[in-house]
Protein backbone atom coordinates (compact mmCIF):
# COMPACT_ATOMS: atom_id res chain seq x y z
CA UNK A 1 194.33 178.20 28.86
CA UNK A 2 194.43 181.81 28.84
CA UNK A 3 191.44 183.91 26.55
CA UNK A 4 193.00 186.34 24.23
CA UNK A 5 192.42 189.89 25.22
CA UNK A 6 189.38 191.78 23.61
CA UNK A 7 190.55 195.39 23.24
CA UNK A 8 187.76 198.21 22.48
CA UNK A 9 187.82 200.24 19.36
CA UNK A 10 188.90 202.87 20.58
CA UNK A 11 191.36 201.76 22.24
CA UNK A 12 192.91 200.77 19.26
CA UNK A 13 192.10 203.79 17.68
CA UNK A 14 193.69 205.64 19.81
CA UNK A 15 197.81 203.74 19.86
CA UNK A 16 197.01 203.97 15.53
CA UNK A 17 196.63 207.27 16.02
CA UNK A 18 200.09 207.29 18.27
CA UNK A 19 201.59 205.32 16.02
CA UNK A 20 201.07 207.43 13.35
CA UNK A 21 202.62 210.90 14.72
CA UNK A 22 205.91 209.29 15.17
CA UNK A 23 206.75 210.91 18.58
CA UNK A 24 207.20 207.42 20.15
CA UNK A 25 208.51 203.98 18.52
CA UNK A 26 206.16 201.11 17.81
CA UNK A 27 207.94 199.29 20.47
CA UNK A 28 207.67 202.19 23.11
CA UNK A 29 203.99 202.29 22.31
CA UNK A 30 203.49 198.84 22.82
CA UNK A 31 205.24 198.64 26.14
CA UNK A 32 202.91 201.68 27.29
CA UNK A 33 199.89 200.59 26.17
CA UNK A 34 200.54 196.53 27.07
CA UNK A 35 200.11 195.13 23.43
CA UNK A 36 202.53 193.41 21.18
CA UNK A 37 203.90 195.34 18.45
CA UNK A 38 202.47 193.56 15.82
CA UNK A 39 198.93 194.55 16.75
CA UNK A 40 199.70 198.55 16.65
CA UNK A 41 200.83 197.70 13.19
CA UNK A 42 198.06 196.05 11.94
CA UNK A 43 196.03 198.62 13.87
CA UNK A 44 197.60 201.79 11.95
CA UNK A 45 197.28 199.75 8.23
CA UNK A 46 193.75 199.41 9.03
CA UNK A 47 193.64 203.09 10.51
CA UNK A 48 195.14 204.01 6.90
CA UNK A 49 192.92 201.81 4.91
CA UNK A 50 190.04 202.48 6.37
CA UNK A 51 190.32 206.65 6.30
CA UNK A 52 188.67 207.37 3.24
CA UNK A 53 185.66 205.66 4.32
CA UNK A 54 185.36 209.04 6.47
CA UNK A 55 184.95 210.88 3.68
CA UNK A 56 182.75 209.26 1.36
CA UNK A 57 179.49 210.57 0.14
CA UNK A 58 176.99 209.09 2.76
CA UNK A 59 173.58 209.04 1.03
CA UNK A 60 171.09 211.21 2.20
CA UNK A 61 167.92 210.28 4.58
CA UNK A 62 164.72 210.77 3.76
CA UNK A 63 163.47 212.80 6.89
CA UNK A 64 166.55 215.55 6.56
């Protein structure tokens, strides 16, 4: 039995950000980068969902 494969995050930051330009197909990405296409889309939704976290007010430390 076979381990499922642990990808780093930006790794998979990296084929959501392919994904996302639209030069390439999900299914050319995935047979570049060796992943089913199912992953790069789950990958890009929680690119997407996840992007206005980058801009939200971070509160401010004490020692600034």
């Amino acid at each position: 039995m076979s381990k499922r494969k642990q990808h780093h995050p930006e790794f998979k930051a990296k084929v959501a950000l392919d994904a996302l330009k639209g030069e390439e197909t999900v299914s050319e990405l995935a047979s570049r980068f060796g992943v089913h296409p199912t992953m790069i889309h789950q990958w890009k939704r929680a690119l997407l969902e996840g992007a206005s976290g980058v801009f939200a007010r971070q509160p401010e430390s004490a020692g600034d």
